[in-house]
PDB file of N, CA and C in Angstrom:
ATOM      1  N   UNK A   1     -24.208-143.773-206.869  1.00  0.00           N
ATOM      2  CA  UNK A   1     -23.537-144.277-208.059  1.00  0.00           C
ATOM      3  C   UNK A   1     -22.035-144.294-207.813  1.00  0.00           C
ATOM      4  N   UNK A   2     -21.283-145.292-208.284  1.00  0.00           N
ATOM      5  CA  UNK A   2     -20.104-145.749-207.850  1.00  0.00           C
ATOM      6  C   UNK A   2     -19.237-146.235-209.576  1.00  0.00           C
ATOM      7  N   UNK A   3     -18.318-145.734-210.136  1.00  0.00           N
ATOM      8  CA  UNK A   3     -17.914-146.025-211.336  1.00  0.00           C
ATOM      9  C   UNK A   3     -16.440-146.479-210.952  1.00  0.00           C
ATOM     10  N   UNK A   4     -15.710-147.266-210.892  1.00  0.00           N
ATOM     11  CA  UNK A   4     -14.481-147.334-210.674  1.00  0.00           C
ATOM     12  C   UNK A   4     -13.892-148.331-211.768  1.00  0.00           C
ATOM     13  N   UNK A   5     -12.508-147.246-212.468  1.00  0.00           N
ATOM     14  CA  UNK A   5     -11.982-147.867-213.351  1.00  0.00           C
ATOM     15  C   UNK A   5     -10.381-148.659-213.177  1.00  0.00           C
ATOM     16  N   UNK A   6     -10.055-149.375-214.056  1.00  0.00           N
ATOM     17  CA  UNK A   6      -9.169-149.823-213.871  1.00  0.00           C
ATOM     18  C   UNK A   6      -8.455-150.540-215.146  1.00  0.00           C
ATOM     19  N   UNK A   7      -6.803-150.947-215.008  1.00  0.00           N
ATOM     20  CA  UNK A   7      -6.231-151.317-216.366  1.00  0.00           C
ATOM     21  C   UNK A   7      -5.747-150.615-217.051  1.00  0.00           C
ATOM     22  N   UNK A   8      -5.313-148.974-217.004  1.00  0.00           N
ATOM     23  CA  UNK A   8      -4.380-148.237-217.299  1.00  0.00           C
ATOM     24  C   UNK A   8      -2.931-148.506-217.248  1.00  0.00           C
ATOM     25  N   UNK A   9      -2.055-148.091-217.381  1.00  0.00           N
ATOM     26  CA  UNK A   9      -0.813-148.451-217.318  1.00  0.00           C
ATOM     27  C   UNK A   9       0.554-147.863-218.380  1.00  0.00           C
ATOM     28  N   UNK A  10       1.704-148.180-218.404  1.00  0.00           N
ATOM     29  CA  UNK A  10       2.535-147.530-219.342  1.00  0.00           C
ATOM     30  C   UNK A  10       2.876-148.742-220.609  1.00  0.00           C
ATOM     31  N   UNK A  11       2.428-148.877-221.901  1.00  0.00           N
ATOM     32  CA  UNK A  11       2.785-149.540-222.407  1.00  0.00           C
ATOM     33  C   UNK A  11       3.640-149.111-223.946  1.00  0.00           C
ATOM     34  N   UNK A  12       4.152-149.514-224.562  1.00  0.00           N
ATOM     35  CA  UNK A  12       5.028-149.786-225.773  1.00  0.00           C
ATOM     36  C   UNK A  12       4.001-149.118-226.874  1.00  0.00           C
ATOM     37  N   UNK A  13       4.060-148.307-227.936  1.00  0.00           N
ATOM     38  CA  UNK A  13       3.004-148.212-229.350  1.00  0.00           C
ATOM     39  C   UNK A  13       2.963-149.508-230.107  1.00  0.00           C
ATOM     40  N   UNK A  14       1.656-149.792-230.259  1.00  0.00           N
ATOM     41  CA  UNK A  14       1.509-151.322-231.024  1.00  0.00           C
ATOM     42  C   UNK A  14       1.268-152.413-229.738  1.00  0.00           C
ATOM     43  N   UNK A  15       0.878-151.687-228.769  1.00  0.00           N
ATOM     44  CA  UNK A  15       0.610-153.114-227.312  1.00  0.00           C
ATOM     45  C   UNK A  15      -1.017-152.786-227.419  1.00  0.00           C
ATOM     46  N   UNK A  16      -1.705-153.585-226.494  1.00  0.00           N
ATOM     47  CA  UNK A  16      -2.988-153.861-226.162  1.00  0.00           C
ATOM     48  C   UNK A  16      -3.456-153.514-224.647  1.00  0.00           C
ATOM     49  N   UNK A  17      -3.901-152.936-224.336  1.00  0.00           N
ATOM     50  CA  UNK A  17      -4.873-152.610-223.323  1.00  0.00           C
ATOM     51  C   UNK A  17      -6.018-153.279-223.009  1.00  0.00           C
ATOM     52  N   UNK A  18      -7.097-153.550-222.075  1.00  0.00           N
ATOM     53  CA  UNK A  18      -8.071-153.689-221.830  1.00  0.00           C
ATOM     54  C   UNK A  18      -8.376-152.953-220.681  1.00  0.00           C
ATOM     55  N   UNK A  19      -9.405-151.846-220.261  1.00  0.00           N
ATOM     56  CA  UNK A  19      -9.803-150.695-219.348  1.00  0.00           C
ATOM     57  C   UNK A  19     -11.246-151.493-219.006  1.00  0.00           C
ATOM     58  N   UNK A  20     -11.664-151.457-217.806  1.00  0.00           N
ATOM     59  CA  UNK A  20     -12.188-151.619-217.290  1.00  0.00           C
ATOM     60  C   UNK A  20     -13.023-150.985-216.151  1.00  0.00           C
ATOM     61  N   UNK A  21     -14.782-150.624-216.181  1.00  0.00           N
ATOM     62  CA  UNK A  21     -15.399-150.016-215.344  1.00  0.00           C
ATOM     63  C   UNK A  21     -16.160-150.829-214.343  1.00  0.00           C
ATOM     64  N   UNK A  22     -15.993-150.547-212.861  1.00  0.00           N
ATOM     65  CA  UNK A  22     -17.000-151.421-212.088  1.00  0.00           C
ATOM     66  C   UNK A  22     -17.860-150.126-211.829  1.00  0.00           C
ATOM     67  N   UNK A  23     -19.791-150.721-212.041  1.00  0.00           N
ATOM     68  CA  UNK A  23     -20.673-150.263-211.630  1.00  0.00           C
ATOM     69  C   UNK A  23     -21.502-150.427-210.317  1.00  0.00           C
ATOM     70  N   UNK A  24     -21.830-149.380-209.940  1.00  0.00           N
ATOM     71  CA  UNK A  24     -22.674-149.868-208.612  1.00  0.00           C
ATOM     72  C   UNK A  24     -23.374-148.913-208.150  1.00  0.00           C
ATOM     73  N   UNK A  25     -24.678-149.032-207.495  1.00  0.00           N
ATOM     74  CA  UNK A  25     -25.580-148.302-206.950  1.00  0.00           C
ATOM     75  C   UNK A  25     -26.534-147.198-207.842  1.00  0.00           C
ATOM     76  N   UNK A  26     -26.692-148.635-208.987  1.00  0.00           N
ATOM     77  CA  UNK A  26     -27.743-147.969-209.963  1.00  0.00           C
ATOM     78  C   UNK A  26     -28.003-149.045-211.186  1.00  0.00           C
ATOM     79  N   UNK A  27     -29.363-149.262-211.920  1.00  0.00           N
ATOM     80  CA  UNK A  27     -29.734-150.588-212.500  1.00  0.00           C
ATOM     81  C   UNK A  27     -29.041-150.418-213.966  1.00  0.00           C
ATOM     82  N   UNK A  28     -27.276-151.302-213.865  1.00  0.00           N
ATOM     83  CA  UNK A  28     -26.359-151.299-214.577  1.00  0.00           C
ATOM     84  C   UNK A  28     -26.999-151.500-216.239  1.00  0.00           C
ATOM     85  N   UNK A  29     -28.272-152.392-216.115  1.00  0.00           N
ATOM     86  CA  UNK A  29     -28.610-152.599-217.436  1.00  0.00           C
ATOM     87  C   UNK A  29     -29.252-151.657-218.343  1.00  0.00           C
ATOM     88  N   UNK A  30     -29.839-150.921-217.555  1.00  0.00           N
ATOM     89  CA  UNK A  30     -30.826-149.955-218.351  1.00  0.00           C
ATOM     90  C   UNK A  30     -30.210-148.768-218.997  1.00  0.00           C
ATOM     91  N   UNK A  31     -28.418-148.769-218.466  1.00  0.00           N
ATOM     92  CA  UNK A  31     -27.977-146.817-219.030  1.00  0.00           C
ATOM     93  C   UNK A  31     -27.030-147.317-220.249  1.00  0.00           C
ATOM     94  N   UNK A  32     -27.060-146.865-220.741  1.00  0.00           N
ATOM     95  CA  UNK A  32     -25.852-146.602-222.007  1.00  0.00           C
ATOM     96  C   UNK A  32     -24.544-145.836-221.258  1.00  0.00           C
ATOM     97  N   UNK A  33     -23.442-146.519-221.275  1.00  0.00           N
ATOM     98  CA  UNK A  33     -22.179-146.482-220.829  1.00  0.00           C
ATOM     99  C   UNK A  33     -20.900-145.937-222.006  1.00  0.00           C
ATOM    100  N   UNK A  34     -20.589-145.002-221.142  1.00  0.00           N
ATOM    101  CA  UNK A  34     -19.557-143.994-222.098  1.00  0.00           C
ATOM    102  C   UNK A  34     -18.140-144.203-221.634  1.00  0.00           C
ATOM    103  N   UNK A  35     -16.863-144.281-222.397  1.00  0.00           N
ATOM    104  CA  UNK A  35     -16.011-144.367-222.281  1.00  0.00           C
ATOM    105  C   UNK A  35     -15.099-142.655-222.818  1.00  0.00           C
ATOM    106  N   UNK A  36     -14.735-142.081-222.285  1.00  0.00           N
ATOM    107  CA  UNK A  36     -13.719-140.461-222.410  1.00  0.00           C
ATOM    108  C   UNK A  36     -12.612-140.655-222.359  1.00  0.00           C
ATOM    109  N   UNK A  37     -11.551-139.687-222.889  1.00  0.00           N
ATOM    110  CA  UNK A  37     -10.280-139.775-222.262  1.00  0.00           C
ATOM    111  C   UNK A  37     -10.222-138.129-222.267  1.00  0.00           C
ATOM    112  N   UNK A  38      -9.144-137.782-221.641  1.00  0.00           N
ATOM    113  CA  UNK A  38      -9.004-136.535-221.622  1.00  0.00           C
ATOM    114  C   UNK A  38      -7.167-136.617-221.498  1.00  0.00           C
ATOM    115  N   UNK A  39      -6.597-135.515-222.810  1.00  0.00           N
ATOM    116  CA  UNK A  39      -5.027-135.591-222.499  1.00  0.00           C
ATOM    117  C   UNK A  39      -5.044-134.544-222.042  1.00  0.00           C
ATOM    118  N   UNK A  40      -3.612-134.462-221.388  1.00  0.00           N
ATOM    119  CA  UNK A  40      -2.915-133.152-220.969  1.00  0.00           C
ATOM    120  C   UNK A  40      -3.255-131.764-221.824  1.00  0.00           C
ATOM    121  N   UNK A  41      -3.654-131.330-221.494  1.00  0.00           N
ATOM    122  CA  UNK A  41      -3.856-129.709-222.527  1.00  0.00           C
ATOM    123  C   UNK A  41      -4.879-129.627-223.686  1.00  0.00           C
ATOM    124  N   UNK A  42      -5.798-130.808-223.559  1.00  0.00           N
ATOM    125  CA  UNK A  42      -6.576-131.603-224.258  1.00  0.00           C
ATOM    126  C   UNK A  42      -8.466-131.211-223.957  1.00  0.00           C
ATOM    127  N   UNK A  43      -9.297-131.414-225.089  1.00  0.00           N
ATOM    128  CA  UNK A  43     -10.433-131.002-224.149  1.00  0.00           C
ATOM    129  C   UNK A  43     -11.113-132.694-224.490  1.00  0.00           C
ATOM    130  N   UNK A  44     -11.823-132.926-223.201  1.00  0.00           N
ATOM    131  CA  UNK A  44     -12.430-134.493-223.017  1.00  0.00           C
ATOM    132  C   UNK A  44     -13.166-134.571-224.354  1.00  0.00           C
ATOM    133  N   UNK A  45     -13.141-136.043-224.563  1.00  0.00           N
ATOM    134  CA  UNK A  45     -13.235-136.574-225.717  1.00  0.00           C
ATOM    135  C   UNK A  45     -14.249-138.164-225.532  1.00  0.00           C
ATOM    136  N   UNK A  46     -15.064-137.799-226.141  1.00  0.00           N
ATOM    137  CA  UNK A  46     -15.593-138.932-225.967  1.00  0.00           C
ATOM    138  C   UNK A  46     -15.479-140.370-227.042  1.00  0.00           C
ATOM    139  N   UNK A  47     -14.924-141.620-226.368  1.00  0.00           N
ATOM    140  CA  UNK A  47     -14.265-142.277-227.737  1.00  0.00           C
ATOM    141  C   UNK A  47     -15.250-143.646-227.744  1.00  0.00           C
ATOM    142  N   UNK A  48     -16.448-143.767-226.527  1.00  0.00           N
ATOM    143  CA  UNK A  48     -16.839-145.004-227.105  1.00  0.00           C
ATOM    144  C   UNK A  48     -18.127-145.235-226.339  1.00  0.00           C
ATOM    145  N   UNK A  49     -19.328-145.431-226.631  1.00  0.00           N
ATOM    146  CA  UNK A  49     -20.501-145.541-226.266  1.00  0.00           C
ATOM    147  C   UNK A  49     -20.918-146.950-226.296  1.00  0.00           C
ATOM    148  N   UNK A  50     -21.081-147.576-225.015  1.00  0.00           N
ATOM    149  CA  UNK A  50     -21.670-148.690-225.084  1.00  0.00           C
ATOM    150  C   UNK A  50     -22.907-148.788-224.862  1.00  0.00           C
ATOM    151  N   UNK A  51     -23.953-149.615-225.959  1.00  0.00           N
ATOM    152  CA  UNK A  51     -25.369-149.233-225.813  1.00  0.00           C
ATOM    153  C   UNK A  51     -25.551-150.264-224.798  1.00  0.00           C
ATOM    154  N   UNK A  52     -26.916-150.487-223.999  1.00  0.00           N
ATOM    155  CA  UNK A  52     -27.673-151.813-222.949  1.00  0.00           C
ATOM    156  C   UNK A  52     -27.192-152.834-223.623  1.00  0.00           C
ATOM    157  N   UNK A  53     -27.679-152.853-224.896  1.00  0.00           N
ATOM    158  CA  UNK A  53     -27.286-154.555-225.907  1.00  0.00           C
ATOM    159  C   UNK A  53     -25.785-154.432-226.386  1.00  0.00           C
ATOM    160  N   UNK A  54     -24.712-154.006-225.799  1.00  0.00           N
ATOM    161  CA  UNK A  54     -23.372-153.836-226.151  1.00  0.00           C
ATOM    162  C   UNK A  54     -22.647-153.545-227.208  1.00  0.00           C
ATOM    163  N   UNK A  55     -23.526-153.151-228.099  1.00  0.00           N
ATOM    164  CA  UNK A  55     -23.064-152.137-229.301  1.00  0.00           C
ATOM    165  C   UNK A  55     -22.268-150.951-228.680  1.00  0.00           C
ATOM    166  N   UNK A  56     -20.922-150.873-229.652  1.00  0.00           N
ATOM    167  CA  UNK A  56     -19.871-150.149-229.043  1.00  0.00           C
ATOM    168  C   UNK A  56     -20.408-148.463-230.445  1.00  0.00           C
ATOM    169  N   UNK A  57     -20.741-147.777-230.266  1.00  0.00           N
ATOM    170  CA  UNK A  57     -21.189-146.383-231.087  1.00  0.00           C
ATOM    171  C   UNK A  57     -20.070-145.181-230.981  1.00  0.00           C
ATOM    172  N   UNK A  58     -20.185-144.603-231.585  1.00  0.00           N
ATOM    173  CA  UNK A  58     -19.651-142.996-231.221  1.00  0.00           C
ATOM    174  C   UNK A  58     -18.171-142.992-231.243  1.00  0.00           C
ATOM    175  N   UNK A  59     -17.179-143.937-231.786  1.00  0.00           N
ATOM    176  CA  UNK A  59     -16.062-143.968-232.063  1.00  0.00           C
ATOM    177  C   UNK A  59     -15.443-143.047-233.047  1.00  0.00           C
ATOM    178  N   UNK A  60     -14.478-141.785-232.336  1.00  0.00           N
ATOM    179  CA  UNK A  60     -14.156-140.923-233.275  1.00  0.00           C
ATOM    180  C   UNK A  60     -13.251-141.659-234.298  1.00  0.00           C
ATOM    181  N   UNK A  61     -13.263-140.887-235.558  1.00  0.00           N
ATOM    182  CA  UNK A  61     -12.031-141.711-236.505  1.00  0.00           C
ATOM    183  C   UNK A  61     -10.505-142.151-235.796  1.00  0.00           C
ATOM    184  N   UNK A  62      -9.926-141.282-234.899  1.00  0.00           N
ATOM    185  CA  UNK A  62      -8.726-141.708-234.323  1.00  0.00           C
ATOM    186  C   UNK A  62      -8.765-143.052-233.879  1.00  0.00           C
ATOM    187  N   UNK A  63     -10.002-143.407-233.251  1.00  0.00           N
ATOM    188  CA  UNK A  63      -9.420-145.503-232.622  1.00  0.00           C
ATOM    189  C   UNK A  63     -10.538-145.845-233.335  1.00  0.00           C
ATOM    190  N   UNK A  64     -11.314-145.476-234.606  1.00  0.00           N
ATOM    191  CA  UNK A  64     -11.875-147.224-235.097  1.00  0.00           C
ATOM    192  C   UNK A  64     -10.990-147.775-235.584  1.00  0.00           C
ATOM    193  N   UNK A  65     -11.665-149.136-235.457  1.00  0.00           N
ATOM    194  CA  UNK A  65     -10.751-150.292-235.969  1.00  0.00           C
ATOM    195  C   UNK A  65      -9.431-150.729-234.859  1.00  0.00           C
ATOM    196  N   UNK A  66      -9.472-149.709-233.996  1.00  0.00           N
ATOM    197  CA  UNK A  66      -8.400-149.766-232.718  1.00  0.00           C
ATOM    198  C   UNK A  66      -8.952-150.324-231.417  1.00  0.00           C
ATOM    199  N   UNK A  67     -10.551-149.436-230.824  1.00  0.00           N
ATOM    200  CA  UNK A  67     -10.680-149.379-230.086  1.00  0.00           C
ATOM    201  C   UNK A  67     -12.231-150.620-229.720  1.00  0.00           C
ATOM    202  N   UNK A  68     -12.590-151.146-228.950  1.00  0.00           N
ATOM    203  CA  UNK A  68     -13.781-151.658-228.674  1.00  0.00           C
ATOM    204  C   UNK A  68     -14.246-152.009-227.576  1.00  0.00           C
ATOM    205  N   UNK A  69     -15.806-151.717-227.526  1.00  0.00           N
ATOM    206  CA  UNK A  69     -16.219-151.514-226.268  1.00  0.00           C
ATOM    207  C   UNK A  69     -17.477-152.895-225.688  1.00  0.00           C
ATOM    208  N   UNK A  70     -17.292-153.013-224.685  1.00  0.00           N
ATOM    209  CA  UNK A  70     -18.248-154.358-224.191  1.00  0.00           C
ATOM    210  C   UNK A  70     -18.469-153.815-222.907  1.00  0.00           C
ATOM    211  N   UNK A  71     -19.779-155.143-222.521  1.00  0.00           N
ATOM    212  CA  UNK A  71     -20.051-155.268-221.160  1.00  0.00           C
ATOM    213  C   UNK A  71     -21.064-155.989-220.480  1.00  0.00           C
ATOM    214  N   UNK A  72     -20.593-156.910-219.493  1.00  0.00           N
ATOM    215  CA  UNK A  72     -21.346-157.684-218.726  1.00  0.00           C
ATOM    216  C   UNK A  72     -21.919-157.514-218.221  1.00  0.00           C
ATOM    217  N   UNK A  73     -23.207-157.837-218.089  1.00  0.00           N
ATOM    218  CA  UNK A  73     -24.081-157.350-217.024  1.00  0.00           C
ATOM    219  C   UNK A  73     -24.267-157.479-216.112  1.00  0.00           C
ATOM    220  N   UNK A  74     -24.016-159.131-216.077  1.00  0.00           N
ATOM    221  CA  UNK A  74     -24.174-159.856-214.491  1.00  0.00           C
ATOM    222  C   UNK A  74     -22.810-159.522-213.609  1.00  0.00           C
ATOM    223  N   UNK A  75     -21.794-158.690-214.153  1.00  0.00           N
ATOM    224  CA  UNK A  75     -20.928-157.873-213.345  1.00  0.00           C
ATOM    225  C   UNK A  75     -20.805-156.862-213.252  1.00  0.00           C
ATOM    226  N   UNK A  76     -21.655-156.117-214.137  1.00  0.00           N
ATOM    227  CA  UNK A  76     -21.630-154.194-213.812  1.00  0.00           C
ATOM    228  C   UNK A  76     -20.570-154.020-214.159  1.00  0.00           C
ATOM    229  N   UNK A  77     -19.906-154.083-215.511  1.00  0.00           N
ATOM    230  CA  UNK A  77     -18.757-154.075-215.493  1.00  0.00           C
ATOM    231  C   UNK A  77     -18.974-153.749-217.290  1.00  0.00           C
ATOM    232  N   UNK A  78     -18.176-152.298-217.891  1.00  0.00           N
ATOM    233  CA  UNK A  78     -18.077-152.186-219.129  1.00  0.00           C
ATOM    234  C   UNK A  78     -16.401-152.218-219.552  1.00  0.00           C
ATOM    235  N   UNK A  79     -16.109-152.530-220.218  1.00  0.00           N
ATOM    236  CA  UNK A  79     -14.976-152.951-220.783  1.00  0.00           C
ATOM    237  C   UNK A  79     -14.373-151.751-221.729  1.00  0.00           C
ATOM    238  N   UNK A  80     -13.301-151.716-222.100  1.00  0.00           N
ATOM    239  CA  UNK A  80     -12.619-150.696-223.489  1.00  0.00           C
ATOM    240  C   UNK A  80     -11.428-151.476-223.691  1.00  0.00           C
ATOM    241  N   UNK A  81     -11.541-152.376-225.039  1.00  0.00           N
ATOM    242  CA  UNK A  81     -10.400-152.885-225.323  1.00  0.00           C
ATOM    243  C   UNK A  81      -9.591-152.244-226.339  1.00  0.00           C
ATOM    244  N   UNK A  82      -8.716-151.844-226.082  1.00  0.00           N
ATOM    245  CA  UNK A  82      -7.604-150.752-227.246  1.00  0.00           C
ATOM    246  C   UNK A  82      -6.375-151.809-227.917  1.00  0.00           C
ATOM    247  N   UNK A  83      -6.521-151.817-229.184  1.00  0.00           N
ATOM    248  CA  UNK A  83      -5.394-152.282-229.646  1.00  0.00           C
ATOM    249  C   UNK A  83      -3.977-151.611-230.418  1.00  0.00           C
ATOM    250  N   UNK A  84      -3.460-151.715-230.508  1.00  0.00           N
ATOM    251  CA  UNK A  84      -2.103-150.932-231.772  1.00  0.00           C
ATOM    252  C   UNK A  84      -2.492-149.102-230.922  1.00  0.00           C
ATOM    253  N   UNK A  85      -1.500-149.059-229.545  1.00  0.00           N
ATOM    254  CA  UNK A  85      -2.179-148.167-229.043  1.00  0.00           C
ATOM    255  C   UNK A  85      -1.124-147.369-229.645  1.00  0.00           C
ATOM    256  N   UNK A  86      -0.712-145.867-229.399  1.00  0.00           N
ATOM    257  CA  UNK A  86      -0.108-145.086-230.030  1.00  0.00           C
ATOM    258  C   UNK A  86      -0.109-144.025-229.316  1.00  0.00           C
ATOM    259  N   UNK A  87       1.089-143.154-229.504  1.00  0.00           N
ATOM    260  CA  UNK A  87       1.555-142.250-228.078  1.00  0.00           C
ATOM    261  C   UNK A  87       0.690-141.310-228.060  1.00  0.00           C
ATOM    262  N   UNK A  88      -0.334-140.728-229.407  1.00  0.00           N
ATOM    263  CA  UNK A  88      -1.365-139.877-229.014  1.00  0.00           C
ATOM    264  C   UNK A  88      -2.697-140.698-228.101  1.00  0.00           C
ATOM    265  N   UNK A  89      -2.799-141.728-228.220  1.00  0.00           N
ATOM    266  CA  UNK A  89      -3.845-141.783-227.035  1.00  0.00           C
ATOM    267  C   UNK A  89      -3.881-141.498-225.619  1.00  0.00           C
ATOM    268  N   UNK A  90      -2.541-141.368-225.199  1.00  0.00           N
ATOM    269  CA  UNK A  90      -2.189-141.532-223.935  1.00  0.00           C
ATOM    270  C   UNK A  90      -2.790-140.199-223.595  1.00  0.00           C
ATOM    271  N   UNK A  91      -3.685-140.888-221.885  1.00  0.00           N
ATOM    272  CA  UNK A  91      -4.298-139.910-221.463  1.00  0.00           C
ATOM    273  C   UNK A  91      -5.382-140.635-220.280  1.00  0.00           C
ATOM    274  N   UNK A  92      -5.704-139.411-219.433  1.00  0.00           N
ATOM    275  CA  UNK A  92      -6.911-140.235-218.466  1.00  0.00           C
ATOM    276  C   UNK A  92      -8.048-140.754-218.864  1.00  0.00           C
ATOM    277  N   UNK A  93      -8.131-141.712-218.811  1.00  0.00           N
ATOM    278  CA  UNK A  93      -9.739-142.701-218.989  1.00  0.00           C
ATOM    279  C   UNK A  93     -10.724-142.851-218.133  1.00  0.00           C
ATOM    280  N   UNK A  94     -12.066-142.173-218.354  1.00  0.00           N
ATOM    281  CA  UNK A  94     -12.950-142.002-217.445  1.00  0.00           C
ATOM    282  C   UNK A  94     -14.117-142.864-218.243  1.00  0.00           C
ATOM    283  N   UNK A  95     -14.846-143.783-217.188  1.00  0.00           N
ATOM    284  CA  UNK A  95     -16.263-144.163-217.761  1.00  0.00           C
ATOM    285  C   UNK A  95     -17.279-143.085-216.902  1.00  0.00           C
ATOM    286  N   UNK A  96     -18.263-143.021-218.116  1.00  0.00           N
ATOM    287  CA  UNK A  96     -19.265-142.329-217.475  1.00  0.00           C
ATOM    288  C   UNK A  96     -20.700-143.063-217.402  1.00  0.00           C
ATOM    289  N   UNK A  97     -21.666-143.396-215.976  1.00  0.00           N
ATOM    290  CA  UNK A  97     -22.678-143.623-216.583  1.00  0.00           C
ATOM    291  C   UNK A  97     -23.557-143.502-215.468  1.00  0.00           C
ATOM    292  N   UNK A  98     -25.535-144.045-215.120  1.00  0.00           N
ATOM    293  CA  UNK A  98     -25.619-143.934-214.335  1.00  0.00           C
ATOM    294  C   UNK A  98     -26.148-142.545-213.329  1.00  0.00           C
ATOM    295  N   UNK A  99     -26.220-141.906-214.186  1.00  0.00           N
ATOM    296  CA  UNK A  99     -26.583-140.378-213.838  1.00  0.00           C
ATOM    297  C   UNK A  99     -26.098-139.584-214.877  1.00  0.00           C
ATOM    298  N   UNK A 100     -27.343-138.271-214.909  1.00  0.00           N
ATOM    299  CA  UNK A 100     -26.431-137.711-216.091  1.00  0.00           C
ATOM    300  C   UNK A 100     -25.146-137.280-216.217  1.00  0.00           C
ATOM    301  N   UNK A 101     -24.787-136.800-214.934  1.00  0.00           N
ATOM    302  CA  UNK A 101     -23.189-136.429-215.184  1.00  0.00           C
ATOM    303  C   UNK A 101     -22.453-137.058-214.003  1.00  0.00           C
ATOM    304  N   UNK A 102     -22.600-138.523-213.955  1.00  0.00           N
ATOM    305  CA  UNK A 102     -21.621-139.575-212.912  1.00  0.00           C
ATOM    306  C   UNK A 102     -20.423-140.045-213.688  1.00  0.00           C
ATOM    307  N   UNK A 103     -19.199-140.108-213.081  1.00  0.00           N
ATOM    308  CA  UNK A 103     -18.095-139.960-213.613  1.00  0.00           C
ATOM    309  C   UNK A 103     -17.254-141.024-212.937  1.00  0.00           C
ATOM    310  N   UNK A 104     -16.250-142.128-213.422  1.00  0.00           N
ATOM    311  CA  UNK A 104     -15.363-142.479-212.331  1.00  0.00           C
ATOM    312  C   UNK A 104     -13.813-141.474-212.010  1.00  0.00           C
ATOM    313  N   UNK A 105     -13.310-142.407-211.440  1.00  0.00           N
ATOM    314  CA  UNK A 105     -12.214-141.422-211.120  1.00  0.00           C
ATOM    315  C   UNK A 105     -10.840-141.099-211.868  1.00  0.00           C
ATOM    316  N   UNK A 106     -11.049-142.305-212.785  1.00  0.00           N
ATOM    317  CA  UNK A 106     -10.385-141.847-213.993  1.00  0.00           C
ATOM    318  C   UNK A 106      -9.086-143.239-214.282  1.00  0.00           C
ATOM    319  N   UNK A 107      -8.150-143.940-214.906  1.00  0.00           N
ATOM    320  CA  UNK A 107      -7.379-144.631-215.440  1.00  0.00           C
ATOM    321  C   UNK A 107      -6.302-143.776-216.350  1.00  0.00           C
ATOM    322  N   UNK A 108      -5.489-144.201-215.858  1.00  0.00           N
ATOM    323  CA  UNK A 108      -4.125-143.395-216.616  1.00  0.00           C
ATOM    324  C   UNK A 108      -3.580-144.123-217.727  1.00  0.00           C
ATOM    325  N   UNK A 109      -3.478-143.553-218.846  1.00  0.00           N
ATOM    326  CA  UNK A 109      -2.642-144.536-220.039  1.00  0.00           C
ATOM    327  C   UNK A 109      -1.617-143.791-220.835  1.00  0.00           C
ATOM    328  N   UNK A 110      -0.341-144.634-220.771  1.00  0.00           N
ATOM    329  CA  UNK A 110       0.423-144.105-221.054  1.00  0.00           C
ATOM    330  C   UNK A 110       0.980-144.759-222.054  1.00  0.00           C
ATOM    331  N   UNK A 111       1.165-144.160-223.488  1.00  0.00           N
ATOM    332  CA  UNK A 111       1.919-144.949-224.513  1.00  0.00           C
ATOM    333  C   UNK A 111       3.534-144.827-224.981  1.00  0.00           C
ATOM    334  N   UNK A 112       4.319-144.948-225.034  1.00  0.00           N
ATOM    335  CA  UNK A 112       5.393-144.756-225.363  1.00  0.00           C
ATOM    336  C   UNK A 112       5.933-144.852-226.858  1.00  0.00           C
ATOM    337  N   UNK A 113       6.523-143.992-227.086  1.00  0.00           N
ATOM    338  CA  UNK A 113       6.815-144.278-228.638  1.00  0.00           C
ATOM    339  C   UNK A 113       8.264-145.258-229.332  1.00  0.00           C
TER     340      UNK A 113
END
């Protein structure tokens, strides 16, 4: 199993993101795909569950209405689109999926106030 994310970066409060997971070496359609962040001094947090049929679930109150989750199949590829981001989100972004505890290596986001 292979999770690699990408699309982190330093942006402005009130900018847009899109995070991005590539899957590989496991049948991308069948797992339900998790999106985490974890801040500095912070305990991991899980902010977005993408089901097989791309229902985005499990959104804590901090990013609904902020945050949303997708994903293609025919690219192994789950998505986290963040909007009106805000300096508390900033933090590492990990997708998880694919095994019970397969992890990528993580996406950095940084918001500025």
């Amino acid at each position: 199993v292979q999770l690699v994310e990408s699309g982190g970066g330093l942006v402005q409060a009130g900018d847009s993101l899109t995070l991005s997971c590539v899957a590989s070496g496991f049948d991308f359609d069948i797992w339900n795909m998790m999106w985490y962040r974890r801040a500095t001094g912070k305990e991991r947090e899980l902010v977005a569950r993408i089901t097989t049929n791309g229902d985005t679930t499990n959104l804590p109150d901090s990013v609904k209405g902020r945050f949303t989750g997708s994903r293609d199949n025919a690219k192994s590829t789950v998505y986290l689109q963040m909007n009106d981001l805000k300096p508390e989100d900033t933090a590492m972004y990990y997708c998880k999926g694919g095994c019970l505890n397969c992890w990528g290596q993580g996406t950095q986001v940084t918001v500025s106030s």
